[in-house]
Protein backbone atom coordinates (compact mmCIF):
# COMPACT_ATOMS: atom_id res chain seq x y z
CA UNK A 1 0.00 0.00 0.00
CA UNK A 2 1.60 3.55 -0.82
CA UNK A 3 2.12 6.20 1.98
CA UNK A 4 0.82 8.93 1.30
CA UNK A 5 -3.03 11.06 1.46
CA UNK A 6 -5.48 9.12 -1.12
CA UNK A 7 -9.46 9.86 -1.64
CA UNK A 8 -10.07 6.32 -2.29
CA UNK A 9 -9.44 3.47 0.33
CA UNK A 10 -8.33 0.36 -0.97
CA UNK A 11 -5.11 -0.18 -3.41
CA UNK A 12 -6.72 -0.88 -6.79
CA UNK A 13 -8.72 2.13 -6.86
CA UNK A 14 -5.13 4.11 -5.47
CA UNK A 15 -3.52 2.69 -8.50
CA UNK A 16 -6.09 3.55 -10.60
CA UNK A 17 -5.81 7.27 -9.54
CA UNK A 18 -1.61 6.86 -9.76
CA UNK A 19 -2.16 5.45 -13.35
CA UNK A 20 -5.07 8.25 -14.65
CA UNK A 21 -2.12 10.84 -13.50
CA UNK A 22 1.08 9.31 -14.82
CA UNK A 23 -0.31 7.43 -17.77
CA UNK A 24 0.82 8.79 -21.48
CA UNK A 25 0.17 6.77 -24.53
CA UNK A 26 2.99 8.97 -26.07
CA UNK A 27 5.51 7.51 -23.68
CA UNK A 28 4.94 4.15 -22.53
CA UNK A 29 6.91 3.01 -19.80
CA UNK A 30 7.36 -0.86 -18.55
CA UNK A 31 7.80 0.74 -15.02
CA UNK A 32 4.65 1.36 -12.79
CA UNK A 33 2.80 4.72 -12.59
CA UNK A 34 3.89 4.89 -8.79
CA UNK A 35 7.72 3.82 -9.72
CA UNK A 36 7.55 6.93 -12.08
CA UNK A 37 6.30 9.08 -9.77
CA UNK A 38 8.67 8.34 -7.42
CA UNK A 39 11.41 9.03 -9.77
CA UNK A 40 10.09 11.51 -10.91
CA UNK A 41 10.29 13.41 -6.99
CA UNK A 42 13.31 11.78 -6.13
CA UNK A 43 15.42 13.05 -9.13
CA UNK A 44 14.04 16.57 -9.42
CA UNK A 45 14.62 17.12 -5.76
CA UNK A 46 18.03 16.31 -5.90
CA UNK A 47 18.49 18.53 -8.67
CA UNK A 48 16.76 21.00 -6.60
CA UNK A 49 19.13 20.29 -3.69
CA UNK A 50 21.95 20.67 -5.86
CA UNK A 51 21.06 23.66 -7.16
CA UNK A 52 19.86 25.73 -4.29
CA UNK A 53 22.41 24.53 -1.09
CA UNK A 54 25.26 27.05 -0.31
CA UNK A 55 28.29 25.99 1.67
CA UNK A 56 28.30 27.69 5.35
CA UNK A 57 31.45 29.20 7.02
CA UNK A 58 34.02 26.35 7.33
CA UNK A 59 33.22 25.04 3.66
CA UNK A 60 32.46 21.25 5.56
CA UNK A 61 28.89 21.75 5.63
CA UNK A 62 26.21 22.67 3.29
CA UNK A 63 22.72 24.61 4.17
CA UNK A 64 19.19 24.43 1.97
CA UNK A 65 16.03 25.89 2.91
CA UNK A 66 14.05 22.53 1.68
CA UNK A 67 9.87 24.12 2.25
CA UNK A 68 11.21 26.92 0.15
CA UNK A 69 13.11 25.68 -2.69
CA UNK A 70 11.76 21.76 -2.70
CA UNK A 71 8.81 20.75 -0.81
CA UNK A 72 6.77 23.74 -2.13
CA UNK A 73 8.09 23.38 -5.45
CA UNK A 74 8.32 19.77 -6.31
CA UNK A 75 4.58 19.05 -6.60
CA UNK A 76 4.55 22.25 -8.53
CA UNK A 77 6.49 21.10 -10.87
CA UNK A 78 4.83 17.77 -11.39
CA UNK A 79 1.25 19.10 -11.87
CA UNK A 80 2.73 21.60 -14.26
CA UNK A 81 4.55 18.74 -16.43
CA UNK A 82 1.02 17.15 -16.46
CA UNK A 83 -0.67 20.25 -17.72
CA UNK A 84 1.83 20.89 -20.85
């Protein structure tokens, strides 16, 4: 079962929802809509990271502040890939 916030309660319909989101006859994928996803969030937020830490005093150590620059714009992202 995935972790997360879903309108529907059992995992069928969940997939079903993951799959009506992800799903793109212009780019079929042998992963699973939830795999993608998850790749999706997990590389784009390390880009993110990447991109928007800055190396404190003492150079050992690096600081991000993750709501601003990923949490809040992650999702944002995806929904806006969807759309175009």
């Amino acid at each position: 079962m995935f972790c997360s916030f879903y309108t529907v309660e059992n995992e069928t319909e969940q997939e079903a929802v993951v799959f009506a989101l992800v799903h793109s006859p212009e780019n079929p994928s042998k992963l699973s809509p939830a795999v993608q996803v998850g790749e999706y969030f997990y590389k784009t937020t390390r880009q993110l990271v990447e991109d928007y830490s800055f190396t404190l005093v003492g150079g050992k150590v690096r600081g991000l502040n993750v709501v601003r620059y990923v949490l809040k714009v992650v999702p944002v992202f995806w929904v806006a890939q969807l759309v175009c």
